[in-house]
Each structure stands twice: as C-alpha cells, then as structure tokens.
Protein backbone atom coordinates (compact mmCIF):
# COMPACT_ATOMS: atom_id res chain seq x y z
CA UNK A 1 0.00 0.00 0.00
CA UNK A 2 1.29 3.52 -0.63
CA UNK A 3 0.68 6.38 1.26
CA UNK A 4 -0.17 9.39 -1.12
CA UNK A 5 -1.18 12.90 -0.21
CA UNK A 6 -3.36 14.71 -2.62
CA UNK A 7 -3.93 18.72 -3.19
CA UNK A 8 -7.17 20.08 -3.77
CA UNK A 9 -8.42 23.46 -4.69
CA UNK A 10 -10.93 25.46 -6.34
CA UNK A 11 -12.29 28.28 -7.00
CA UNK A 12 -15.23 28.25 -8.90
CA UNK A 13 -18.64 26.54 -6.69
CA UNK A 14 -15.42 25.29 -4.32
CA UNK A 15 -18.07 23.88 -2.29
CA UNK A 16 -19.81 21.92 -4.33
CA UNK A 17 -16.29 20.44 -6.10
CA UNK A 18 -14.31 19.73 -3.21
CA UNK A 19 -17.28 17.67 -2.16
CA UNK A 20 -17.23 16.11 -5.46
CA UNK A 21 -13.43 15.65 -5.45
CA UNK A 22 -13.82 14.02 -1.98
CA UNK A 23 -16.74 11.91 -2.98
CA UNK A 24 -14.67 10.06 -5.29
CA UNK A 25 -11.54 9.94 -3.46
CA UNK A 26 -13.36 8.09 -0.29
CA UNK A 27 -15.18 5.64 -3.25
CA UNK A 28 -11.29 4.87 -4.43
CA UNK A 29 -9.17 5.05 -1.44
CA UNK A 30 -8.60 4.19 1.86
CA UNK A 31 -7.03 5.10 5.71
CA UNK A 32 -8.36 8.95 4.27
CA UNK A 33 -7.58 12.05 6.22
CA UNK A 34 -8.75 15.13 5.38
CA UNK A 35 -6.84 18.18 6.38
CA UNK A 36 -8.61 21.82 7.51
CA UNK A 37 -9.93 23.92 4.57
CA UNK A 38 -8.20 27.77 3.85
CA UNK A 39 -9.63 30.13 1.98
CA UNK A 40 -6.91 32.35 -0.06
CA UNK A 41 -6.33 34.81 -2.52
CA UNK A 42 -5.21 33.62 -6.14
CA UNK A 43 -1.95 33.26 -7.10
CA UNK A 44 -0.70 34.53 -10.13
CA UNK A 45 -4.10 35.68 -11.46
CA UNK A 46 -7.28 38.00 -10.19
CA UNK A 47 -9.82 35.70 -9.74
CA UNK A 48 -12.46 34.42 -6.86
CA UNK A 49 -10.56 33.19 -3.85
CA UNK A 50 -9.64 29.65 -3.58
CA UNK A 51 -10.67 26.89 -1.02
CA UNK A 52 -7.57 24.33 -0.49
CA UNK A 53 -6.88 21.63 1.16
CA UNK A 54 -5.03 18.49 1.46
CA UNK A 55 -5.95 14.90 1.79
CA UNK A 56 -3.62 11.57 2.59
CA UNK A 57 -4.66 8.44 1.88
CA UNK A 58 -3.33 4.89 1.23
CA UNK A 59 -3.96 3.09 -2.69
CA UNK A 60 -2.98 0.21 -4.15
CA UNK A 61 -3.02 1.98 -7.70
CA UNK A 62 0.74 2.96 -9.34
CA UNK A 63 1.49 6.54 -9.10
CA UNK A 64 -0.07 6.52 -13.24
CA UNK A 65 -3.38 4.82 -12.29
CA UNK A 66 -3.65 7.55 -9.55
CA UNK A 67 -2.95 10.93 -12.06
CA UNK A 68 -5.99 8.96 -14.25
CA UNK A 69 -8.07 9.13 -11.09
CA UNK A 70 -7.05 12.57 -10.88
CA UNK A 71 -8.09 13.52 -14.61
CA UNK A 72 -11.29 11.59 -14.35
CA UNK A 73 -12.33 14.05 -11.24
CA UNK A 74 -11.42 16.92 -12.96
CA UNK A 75 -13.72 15.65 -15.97
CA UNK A 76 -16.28 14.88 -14.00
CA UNK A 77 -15.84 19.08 -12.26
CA UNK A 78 -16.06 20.31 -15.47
CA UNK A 79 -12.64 21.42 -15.60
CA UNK A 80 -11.52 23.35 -19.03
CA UNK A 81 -8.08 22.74 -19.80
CA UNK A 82 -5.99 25.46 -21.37
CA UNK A 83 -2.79 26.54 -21.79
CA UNK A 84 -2.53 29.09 -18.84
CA UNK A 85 -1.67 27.42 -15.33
CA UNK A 86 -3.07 30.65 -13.86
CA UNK A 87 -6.71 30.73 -14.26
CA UNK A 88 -10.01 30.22 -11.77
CA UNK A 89 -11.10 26.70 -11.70
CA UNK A 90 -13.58 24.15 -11.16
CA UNK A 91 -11.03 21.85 -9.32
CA UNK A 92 -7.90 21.23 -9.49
CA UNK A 93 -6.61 18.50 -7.99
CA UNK A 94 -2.37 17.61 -7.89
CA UNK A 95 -0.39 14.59 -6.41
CA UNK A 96 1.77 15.96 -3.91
CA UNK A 97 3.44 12.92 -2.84
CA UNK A 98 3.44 9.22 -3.80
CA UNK A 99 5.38 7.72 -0.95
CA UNK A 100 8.65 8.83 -1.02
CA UNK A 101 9.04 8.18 -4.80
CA UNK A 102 11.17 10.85 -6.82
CA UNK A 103 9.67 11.39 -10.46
CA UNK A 104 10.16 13.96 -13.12
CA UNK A 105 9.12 12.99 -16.49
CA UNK A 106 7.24 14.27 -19.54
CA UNK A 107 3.41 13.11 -17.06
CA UNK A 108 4.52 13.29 -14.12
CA UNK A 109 6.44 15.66 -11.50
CA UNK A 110 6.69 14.00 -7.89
CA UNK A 111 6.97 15.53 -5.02
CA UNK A 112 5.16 18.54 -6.74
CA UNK A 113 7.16 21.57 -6.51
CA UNK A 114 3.60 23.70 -5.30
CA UNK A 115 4.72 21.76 -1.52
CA UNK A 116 7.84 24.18 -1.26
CA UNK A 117 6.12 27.08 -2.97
CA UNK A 118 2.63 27.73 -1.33
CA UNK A 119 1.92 27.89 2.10
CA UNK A 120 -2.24 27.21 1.14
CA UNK A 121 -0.09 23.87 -0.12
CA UNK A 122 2.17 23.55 3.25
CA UNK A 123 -0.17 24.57 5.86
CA UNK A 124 -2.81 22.03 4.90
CA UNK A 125 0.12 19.43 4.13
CA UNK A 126 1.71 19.77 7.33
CA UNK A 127 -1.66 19.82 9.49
CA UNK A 128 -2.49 16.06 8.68
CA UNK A 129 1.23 14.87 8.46
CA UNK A 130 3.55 17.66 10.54
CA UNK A 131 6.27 14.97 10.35
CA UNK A 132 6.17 13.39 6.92
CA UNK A 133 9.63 13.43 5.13
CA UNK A 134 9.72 15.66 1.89
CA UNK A 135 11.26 12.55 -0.19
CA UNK A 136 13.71 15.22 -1.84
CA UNK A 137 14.80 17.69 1.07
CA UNK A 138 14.65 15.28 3.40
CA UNK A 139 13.00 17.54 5.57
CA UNK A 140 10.33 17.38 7.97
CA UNK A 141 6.91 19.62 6.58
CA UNK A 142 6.93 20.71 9.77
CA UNK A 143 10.48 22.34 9.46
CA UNK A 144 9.73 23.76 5.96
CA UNK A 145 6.61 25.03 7.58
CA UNK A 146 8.60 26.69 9.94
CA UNK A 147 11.23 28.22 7.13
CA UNK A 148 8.35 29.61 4.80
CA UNK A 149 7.51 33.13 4.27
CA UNK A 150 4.23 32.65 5.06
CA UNK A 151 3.39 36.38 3.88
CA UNK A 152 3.44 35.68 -0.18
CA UNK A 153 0.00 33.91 0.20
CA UNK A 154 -2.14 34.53 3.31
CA UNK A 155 -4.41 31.84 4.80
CA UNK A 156 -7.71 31.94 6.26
CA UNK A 157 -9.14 28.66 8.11
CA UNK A 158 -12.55 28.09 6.75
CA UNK A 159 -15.20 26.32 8.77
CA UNK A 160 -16.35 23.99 6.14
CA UNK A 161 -17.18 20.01 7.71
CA UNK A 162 -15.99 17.70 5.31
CA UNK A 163 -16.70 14.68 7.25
C-alpha cells in the first residue's frame, strides 16, 4: 500500500467540487484524512478566492493509475483545460506525494514543486502529516513550515465540515 497525499483546490462553486473531489476519493481510497480547509487569494491571477486543502490516503493503484483518477475528477468538475496554469477553476486537484518516490518525467512531476512554494499547499500538508519526510529535502513539513515566508500567500481557516 502507498501512502499518497493529494492537493485540492478550487475556485469556482469550491463547495460543491471539493465535495465532489472528496466523494470520489473516499469511493477509491482508503485510511483517508482530510486536512482543515483555507480560503486564499489567487496566485498569479485576479480571480475568486480559492478553497484548499489536502488529503492523505493509502492506494494500491501505481502513481499513473492515480494521475488517471485525478483527470477523471477533474472531468467529471467540469474542468476546461488550457494553456494558462493561472486561471479560476472548477477543481484542481495535484499529487503531492506518492510515498517517497522521486519522479520527473514528460506526465509526471513527484513531489510537486507547489509543496515548497505555497503555504495554502504547506499549511494544509503539514496539518495532517507535521512529520512526513519531503522525499527530496529530506525535511520534515513541519520544518519547511517553519522556514516559509508565510506572507506571499495569506491563509484563512474556513469552517467547512468535510466529514
């Protein structure tokens, strides 16, 4: 079994898709934890804020069978795909981790750089699993929790039960 830790985020009806994304995620996967939700402004774009959050759970499925999970949910959002990474959304929904696999290839980029980069990606991340080894820092999230500038993208805890 692999432990994996999933992103989630939207900012279009973010209710009604993170539901949706965790609908299918409980029908798929087990030993599922779901972290708090935040509430943020966008990054890179003007938009609606963003609801984020992070979920760990344990698969069976290779780290491929789980990014076609991933598209399928983003299908079934209504997700457009474009060219421009910085755009409101439906849902978008990213592997963060895979156990502590390493992978960088033309599908797939594992751990996802967003862990390091966001703190709507950190906070969440590091709320469910404080000491979970970043498989290429070798770091606790808790001690790059501690190291990020936490002012680039300001959080605000949403009460939103997810149960």
């Amino acid at each position: 079994m692999a432990k994996i830790f999933f992103g989630i985020g939207s900012n279009i009806n973010p209710r009604e898709n993170i539901f949706l994304a965790l609908n299918e995620i409980k029908s798929k996967f087990t030993k599922i934890k779901i972290s708090p939700v935040y509430q943020n402004k966008s990054a890179g774009f003007e938009g609606e804020d963003f609801l984020n959050l992070v979920v760990s759970c344990t698969t069976e499925m290779d780290v491929y069978e789980v990014q076609d999970f991933i598209e399928y949910v983003h299908d079934l959002s209504g997700r457009k795909r474009g060219s421009d990474k910085f755009l409101s959304r439906t849902l978008d929904v990213d592997l963060l981790i895979y156990d502590q696999k390493v992978i960088n290839n033309n599908r797939l980029k594992i751990p996802r750089d967003d862990i390091l980069k966001y703190s709507f990606v950190l906070k969440p991340l590091m709320d469910i699993d404080p000491e979970l080894i970043h498989p290429v820092t070798q770091c606790s999230v808790r001690e790059h929790w501690k190291l990020m500038d936490k002012s680039g993208h300001p959080l605000t805890l949403i009460d939103l039960n997810l149960s």
